[in-house]
N, C-alpha and C. Protein backbone atom coordinates (compact mmCIF):
# COMPACT_ATOMS: atom_id res chain seq x y z
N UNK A 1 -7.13 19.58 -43.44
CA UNK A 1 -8.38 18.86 -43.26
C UNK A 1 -8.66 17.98 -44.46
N UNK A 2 -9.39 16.86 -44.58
CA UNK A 2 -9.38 16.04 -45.27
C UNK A 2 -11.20 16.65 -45.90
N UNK A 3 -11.13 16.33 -47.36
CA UNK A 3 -11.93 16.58 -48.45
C UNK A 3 -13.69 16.05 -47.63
N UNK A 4 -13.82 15.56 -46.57
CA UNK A 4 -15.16 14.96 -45.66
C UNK A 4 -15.42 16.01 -44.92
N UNK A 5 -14.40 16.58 -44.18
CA UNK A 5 -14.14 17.23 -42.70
C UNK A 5 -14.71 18.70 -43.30
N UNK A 6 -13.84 19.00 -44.26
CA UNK A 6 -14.15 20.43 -45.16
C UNK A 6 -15.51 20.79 -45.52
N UNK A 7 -16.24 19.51 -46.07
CA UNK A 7 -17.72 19.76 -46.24
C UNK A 7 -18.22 19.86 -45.40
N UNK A 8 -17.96 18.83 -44.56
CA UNK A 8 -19.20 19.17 -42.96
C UNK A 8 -18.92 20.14 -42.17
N UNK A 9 -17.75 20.77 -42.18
CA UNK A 9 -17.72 22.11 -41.98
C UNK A 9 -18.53 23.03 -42.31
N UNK A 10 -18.42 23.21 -43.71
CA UNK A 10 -19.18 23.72 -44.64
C UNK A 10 -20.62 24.02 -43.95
N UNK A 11 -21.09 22.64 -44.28
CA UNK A 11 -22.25 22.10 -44.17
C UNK A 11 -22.81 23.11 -42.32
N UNK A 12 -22.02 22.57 -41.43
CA UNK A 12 -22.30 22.96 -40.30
C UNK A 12 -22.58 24.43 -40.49
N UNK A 13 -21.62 24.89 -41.02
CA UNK A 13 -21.53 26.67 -41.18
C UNK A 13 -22.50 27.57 -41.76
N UNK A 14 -23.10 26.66 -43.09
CA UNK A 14 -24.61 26.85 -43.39
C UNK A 14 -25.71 26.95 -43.02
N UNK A 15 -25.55 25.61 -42.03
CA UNK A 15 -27.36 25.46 -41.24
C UNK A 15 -27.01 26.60 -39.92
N UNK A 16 -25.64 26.82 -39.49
CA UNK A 16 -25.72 27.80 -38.56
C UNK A 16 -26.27 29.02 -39.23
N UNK A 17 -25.70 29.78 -40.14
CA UNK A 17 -26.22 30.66 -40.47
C UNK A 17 -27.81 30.85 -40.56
N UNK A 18 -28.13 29.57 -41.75
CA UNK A 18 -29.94 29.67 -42.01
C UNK A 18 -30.34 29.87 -40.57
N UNK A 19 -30.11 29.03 -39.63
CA UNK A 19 -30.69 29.15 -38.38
C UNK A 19 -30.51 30.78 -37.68
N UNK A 20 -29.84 31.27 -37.77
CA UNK A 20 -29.75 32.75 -37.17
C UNK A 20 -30.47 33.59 -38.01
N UNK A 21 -30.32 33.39 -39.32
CA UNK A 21 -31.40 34.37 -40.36
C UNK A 21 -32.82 33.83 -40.09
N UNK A 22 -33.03 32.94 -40.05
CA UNK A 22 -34.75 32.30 -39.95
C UNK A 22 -35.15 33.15 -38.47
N UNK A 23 -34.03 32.71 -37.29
CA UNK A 23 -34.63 33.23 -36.24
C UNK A 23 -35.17 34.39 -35.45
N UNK A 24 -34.79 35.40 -36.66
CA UNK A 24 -35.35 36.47 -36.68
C UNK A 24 -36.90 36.41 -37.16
N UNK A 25 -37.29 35.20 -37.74
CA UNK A 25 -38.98 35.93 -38.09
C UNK A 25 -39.30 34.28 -37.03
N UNK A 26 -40.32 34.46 -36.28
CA UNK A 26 -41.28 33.50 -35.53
C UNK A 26 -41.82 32.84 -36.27
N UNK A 27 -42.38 32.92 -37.96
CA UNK A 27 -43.41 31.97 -38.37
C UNK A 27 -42.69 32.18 -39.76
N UNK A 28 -43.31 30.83 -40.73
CA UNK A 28 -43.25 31.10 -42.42
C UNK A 28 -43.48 32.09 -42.93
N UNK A 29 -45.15 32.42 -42.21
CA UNK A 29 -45.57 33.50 -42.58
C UNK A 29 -44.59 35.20 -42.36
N UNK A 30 -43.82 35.26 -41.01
CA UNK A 30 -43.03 36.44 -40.66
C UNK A 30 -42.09 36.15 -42.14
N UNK A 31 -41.50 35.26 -42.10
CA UNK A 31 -40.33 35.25 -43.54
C UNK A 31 -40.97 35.51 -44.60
N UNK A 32 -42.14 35.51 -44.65
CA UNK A 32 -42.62 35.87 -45.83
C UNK A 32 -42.80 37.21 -46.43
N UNK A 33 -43.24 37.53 -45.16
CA UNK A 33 -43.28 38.69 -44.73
C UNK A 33 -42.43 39.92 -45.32
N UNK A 34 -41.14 39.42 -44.61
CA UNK A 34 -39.85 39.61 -44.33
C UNK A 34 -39.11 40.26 -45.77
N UNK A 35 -39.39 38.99 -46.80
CA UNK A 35 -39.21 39.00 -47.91
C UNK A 35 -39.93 39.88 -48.71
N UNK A 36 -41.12 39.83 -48.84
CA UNK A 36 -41.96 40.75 -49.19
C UNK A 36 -41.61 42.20 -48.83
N UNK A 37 -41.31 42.81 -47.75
CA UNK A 37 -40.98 43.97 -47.43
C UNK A 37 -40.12 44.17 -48.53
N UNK A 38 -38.83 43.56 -47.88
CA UNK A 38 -37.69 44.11 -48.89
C UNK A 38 -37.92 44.00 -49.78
N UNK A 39 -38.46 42.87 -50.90
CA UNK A 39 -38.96 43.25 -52.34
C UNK A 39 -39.64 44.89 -52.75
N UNK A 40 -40.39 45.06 -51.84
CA UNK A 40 -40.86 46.80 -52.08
C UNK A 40 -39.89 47.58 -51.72
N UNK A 41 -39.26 47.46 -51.13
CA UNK A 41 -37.94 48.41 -50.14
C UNK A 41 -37.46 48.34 -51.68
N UNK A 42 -37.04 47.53 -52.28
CA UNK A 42 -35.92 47.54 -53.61
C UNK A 42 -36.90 47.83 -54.65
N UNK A 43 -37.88 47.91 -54.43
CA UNK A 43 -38.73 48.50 -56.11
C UNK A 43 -38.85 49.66 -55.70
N UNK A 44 -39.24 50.83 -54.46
CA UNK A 44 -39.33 51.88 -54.45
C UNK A 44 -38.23 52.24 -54.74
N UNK A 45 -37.03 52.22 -54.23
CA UNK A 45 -35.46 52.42 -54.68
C UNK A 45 -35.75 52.58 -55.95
N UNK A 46 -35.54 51.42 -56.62
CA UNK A 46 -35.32 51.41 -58.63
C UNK A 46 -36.04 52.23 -58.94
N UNK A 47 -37.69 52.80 -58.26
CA UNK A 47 -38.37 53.86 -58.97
C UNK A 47 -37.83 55.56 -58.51
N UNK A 48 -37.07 55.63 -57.22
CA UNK A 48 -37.06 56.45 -56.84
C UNK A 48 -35.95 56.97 -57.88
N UNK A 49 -34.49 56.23 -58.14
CA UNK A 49 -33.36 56.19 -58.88
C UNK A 49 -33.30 55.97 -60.45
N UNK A 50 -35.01 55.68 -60.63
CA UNK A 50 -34.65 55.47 -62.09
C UNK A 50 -34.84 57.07 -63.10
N UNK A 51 -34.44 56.74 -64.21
CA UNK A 51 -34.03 58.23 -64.90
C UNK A 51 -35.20 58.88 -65.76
């Protein structure tokens, strides 16, 4: 493939993805959401594991 073809590959392969991860939350607000959860999901962890 030529050094154009490779990026827009790329490129294509990216917005597919974002698009399947986004389409799990309905609004900004759900991703926000979303994000927010797991931020606590990973701080209870570090407190649960820390020494």
């Amino acid at each position: 493939m030529r050094h154009s073809t490779k990026v827009l590959a790329l490129i294509l392969f990216a917005l597919t993805g974002a698009t399947l991860l986004l389409g799990g939350c309905n609004t900004i607000a759900g991703a926000g959401k979303d994000v927010s959860n797991t931020g606590t999901a990973i701080e209870k962890s570090a407190e649960k594991h820390a020494p």
